[in-house]
N, C-alpha and C. Protein backbone atom coordinates (compact mmCIF):
# COMPACT_ATOMS: atom_id res chain seq x y z
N UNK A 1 -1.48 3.69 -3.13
CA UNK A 1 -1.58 2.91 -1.89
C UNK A 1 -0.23 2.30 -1.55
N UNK A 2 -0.03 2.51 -0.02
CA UNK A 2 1.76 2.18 0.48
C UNK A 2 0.84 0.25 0.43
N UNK A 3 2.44 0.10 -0.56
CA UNK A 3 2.36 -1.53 -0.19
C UNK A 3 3.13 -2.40 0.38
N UNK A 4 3.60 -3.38 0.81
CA UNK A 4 4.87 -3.98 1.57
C UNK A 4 6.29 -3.45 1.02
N UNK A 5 7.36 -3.93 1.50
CA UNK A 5 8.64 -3.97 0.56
C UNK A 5 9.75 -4.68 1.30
N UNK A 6 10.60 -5.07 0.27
CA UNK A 6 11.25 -6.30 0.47
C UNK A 6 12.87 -5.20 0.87
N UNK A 7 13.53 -5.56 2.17
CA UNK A 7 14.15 -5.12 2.66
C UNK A 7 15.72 -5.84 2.73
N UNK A 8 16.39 -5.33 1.92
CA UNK A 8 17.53 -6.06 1.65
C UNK A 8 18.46 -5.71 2.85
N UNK A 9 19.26 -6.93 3.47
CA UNK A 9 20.39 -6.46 4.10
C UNK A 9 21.56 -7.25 3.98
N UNK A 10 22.93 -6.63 4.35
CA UNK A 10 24.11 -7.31 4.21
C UNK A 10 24.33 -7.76 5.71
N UNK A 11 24.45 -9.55 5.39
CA UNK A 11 24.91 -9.96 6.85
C UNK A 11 26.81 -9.75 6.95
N UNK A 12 26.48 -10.78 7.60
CA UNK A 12 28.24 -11.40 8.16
C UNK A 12 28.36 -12.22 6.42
N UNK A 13 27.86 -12.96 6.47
CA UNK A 13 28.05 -14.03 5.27
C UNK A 13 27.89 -13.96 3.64
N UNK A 14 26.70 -12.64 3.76
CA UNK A 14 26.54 -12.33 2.48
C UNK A 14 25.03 -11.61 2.66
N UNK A 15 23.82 -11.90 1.56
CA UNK A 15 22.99 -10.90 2.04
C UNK A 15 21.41 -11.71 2.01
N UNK A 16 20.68 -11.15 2.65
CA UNK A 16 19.49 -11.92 2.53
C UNK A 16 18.29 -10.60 2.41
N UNK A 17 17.36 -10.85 2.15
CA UNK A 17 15.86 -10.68 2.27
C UNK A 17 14.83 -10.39 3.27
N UNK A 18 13.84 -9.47 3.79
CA UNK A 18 12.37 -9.73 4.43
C UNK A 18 11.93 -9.22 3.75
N UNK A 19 10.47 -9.66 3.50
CA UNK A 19 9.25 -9.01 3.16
C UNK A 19 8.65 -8.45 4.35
N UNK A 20 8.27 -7.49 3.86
CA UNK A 20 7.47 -6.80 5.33
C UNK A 20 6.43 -6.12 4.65
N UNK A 21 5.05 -6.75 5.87
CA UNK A 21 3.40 -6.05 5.84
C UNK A 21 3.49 -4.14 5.39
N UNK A 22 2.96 -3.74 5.24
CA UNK A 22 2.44 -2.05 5.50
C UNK A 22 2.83 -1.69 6.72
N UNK A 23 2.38 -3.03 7.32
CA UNK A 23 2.42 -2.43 9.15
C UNK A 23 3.41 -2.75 10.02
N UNK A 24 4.91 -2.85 8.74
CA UNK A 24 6.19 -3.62 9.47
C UNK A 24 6.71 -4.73 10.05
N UNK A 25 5.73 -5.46 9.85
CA UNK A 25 6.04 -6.97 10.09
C UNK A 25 6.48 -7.97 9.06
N UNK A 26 7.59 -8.79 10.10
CA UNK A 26 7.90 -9.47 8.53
C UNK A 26 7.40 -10.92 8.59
N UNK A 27 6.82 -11.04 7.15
CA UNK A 27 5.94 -11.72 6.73
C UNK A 27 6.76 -13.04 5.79
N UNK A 28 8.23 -12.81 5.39
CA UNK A 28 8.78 -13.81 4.95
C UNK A 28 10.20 -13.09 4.76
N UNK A 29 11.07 -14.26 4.80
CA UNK A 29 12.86 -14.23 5.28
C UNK A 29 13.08 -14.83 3.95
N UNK A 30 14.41 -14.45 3.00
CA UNK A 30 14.89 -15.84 2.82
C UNK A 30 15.89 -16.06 3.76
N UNK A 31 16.70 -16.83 2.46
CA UNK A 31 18.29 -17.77 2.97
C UNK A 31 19.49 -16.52 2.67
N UNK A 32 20.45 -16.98 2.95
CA UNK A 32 21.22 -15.95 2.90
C UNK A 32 22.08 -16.12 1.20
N UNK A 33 22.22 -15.18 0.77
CA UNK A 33 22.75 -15.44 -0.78
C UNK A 33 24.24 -14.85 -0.99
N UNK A 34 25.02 -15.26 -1.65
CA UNK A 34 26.60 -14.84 -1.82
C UNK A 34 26.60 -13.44 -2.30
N UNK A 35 25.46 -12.98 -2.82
CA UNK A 35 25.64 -11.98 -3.66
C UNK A 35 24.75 -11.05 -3.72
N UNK A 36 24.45 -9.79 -3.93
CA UNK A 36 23.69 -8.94 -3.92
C UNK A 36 22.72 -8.98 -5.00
N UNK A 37 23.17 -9.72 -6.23
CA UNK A 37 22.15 -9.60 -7.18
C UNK A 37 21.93 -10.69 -7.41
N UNK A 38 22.18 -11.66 -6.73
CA UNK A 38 21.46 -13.08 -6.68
C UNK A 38 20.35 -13.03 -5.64
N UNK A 39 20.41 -12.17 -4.76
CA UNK A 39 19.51 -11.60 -3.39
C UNK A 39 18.50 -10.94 -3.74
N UNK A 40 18.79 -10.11 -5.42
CA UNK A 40 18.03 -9.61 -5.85
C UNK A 40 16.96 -10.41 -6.98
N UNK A 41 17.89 -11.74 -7.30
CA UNK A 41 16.90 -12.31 -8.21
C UNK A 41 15.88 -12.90 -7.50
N UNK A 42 16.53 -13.26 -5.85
CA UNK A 42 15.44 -13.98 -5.19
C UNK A 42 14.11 -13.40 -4.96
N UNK A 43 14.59 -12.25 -4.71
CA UNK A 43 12.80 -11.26 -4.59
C UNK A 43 12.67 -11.59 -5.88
N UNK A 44 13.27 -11.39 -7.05
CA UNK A 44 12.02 -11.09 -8.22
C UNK A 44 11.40 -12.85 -8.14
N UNK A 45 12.05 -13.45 -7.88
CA UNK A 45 11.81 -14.83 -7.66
C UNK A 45 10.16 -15.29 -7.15
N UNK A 46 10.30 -14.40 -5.69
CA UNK A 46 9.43 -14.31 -5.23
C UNK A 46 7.87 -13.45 -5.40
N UNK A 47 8.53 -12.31 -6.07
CA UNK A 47 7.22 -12.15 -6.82
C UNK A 47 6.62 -12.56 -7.93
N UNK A 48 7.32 -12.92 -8.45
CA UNK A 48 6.73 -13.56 -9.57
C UNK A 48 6.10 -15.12 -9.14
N UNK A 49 6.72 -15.49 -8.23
CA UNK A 49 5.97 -17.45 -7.90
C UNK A 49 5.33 -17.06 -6.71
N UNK A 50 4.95 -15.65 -6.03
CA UNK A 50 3.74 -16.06 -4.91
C UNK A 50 2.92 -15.78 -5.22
N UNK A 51 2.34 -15.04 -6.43
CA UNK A 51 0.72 -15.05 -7.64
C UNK A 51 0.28 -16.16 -7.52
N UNK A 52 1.28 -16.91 -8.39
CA UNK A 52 0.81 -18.38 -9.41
C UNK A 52 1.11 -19.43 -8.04
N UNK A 53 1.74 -19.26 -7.39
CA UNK A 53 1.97 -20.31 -6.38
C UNK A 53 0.67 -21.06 -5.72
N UNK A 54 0.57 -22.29 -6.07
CA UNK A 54 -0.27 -23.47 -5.26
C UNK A 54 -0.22 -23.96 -3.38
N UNK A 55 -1.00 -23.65 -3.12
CA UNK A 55 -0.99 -24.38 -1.99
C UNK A 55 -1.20 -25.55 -1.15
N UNK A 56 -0.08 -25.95 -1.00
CA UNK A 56 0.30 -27.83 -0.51
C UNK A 56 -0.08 -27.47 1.28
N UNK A 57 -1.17 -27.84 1.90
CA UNK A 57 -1.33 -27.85 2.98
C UNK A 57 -1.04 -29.00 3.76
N UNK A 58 0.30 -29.73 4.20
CA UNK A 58 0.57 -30.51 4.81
C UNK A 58 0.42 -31.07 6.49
N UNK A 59 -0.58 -29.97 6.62
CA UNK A 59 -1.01 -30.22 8.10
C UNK A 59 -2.43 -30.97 7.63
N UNK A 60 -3.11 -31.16 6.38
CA UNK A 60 -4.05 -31.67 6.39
C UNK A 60 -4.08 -33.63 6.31
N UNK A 61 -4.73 -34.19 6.98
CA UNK A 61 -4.54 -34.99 6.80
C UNK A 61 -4.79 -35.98 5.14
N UNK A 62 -3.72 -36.58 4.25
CA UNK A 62 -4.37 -36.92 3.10
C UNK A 62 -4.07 -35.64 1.77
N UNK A 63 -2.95 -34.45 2.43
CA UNK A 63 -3.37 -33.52 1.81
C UNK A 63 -2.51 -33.68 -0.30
N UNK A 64 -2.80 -33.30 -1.22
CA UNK A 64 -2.48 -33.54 -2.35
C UNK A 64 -1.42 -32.86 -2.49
N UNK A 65 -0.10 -33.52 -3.08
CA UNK A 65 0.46 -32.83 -3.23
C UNK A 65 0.82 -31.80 -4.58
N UNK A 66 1.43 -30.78 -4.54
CA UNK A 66 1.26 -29.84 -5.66
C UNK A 66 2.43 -29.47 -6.69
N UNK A 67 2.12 -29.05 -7.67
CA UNK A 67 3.46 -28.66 -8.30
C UNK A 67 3.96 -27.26 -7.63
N UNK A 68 5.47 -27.37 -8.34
CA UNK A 68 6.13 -26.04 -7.83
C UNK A 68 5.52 -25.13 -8.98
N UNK A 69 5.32 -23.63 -8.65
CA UNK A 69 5.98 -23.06 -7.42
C UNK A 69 4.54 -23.24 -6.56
N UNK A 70 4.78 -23.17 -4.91
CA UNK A 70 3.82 -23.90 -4.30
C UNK A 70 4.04 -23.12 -2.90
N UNK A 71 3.22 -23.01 -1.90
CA UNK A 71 3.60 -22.44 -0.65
C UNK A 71 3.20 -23.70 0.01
N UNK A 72 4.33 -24.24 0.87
CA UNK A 72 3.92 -25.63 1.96
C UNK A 72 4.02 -25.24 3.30
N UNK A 73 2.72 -25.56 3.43
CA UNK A 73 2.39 -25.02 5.08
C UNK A 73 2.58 -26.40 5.86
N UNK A 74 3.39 -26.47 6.75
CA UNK A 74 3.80 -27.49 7.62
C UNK A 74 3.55 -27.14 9.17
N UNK A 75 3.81 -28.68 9.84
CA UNK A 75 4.35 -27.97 10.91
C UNK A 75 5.90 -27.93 11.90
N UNK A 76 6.22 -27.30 12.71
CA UNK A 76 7.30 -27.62 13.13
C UNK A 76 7.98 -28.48 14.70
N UNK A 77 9.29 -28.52 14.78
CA UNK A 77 8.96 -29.15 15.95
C UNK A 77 8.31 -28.84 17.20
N UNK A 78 8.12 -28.04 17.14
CA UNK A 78 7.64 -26.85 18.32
C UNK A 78 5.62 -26.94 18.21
N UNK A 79 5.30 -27.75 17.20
CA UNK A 79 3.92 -27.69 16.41
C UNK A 79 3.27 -26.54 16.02
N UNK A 80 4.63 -25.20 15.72
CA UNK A 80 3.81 -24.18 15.40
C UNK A 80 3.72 -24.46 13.57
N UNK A 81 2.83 -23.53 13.30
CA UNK A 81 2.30 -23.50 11.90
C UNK A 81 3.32 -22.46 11.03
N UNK A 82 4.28 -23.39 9.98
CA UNK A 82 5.01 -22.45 9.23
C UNK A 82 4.72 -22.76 7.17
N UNK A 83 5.52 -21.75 6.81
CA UNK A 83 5.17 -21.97 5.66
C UNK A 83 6.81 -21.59 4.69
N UNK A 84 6.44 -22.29 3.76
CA UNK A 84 7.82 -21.96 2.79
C UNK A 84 7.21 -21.89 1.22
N UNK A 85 7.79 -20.91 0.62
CA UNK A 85 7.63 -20.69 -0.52
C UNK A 85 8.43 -21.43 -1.69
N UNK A 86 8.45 -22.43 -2.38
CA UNK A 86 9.17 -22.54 -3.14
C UNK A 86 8.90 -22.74 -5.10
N UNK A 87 10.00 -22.34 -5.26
CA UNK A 87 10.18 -21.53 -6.60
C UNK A 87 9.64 -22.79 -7.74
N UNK A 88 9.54 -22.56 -9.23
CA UNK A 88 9.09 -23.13 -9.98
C UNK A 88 10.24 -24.87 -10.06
N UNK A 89 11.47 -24.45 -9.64
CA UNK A 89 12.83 -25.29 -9.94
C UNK A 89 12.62 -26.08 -8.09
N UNK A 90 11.66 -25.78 -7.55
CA UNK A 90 11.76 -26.60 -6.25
C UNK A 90 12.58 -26.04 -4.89
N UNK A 91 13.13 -24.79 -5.14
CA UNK A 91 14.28 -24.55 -4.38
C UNK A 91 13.36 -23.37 -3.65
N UNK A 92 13.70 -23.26 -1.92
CA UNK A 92 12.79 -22.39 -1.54
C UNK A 92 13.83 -21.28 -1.64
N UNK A 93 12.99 -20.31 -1.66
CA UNK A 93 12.55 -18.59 -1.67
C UNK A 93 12.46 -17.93 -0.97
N UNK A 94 11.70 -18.21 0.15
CA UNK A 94 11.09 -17.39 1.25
C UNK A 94 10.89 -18.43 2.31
N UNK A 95 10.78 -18.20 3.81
CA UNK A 95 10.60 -18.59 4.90
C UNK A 95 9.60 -17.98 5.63
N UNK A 96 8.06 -18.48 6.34
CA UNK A 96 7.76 -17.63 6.93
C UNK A 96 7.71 -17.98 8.63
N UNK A 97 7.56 -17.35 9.25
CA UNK A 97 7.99 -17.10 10.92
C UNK A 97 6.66 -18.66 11.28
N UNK A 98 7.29 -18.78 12.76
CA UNK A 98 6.33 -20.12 13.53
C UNK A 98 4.72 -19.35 13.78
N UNK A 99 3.52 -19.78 13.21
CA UNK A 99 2.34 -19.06 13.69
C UNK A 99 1.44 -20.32 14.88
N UNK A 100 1.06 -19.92 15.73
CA UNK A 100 0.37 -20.44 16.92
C UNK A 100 -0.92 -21.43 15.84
N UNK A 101 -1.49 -20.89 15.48
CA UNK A 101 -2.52 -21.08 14.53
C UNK A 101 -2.62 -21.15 13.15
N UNK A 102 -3.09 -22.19 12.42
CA UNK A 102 -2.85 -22.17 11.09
C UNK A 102 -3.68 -20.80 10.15
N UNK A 103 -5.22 -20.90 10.88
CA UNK A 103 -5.19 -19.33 9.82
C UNK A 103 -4.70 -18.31 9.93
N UNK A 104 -3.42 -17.71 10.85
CA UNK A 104 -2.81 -16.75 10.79
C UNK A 104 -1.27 -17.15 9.85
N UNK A 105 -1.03 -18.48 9.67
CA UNK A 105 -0.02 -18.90 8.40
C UNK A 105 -0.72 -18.58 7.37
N UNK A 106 -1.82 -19.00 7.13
CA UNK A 106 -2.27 -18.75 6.21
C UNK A 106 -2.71 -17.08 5.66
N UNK A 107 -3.18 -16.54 6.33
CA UNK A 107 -3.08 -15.23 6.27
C UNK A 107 -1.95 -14.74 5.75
N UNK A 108 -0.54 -15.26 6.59
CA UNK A 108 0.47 -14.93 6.08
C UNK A 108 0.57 -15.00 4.62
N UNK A 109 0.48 -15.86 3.76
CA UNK A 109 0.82 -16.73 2.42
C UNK A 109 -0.33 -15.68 1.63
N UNK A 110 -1.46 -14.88 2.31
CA UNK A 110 -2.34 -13.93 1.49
C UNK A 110 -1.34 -12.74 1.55
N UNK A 111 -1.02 -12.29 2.92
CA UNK A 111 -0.30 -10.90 2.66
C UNK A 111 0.59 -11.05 1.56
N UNK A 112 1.93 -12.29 1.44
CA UNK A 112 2.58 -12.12 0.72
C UNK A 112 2.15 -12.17 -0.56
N UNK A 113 0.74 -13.13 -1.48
CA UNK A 113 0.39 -12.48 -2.28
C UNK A 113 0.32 -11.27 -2.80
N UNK A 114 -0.48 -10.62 -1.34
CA UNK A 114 -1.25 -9.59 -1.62
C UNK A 114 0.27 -8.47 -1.78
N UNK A 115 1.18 -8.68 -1.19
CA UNK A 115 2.47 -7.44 -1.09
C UNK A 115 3.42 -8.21 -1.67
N UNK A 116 3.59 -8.78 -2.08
CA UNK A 116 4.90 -9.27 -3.36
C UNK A 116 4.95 -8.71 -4.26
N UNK A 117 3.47 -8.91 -4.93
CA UNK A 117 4.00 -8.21 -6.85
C UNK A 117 4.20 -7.10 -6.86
N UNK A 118 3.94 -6.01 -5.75
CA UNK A 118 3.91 -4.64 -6.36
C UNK A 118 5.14 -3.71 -5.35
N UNK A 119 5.56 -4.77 -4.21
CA UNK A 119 6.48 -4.51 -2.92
C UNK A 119 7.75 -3.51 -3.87
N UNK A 120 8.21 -2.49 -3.12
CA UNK A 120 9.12 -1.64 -3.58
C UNK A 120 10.68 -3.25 -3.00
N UNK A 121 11.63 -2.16 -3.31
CA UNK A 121 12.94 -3.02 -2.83
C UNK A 121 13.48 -1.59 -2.12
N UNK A 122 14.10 -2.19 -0.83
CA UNK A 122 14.83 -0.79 -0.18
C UNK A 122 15.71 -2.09 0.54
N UNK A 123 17.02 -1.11 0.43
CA UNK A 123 18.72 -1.57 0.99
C UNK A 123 18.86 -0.94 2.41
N UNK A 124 19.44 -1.79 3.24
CA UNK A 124 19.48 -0.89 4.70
C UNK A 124 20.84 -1.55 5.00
């Protein structure tokens, strides 16, 4: 079964990350990294802490907060629904895009479950 994969590219600055669905959408960004195999630890980063990762829902009112590694669904200034992945050490990982609606963030935070651990890596 085709599963997501994490799509490395070289910017201007250095190199960053997407995860992308089956169906080509990308489902989480990181930051941009100095180095190619620090770009590369970040995916393994990321698969390995979006399994075990907790979810801190900060749009809830009262909501608990969680240990790392943790996905925090917020919102932004715009009041769309986003989410960030961050790693066991607190430092985020992944970024995901503004969603209109929170269960389609949330959805998001399943795909990347669901396509992290097993996501190929391809260089473009």
């Amino acid at each position: 079964m085709f599963m997501g994969k994490f799509v490395v590219t070289e910017t201007k600055t250095g190199f960053k990350f997407n995860l992308k669905a089956t169906n080509g959408q990308v489902i989480a960004t990181s930051e941009i990294y100095s180095s190619k195999a620090s770009c590369l630890n970040g995916v393994e980063s990321v698969k390995k802490n979006s399994v075990k990762a907790n979810l801190e829902d900060q749009t809830v009112e009262g909501f608990a907060t969680e240990k790392n590694p943790k996905f925090e669904v917020y919102t932004d200034k715009r009041g769309e629904f986003r989410f960030r992945l961050k790693a066991t050490n607190g430092e985020i990982i992944a970024v995901g895009e503004g969603y209109t609606a929170r269960a389609s963030c949330l959805n998001g935070i399943e795909s990347i479950r669901k396509n992290a651990p097993e996501a190929e890596i391809v260089e473009e």
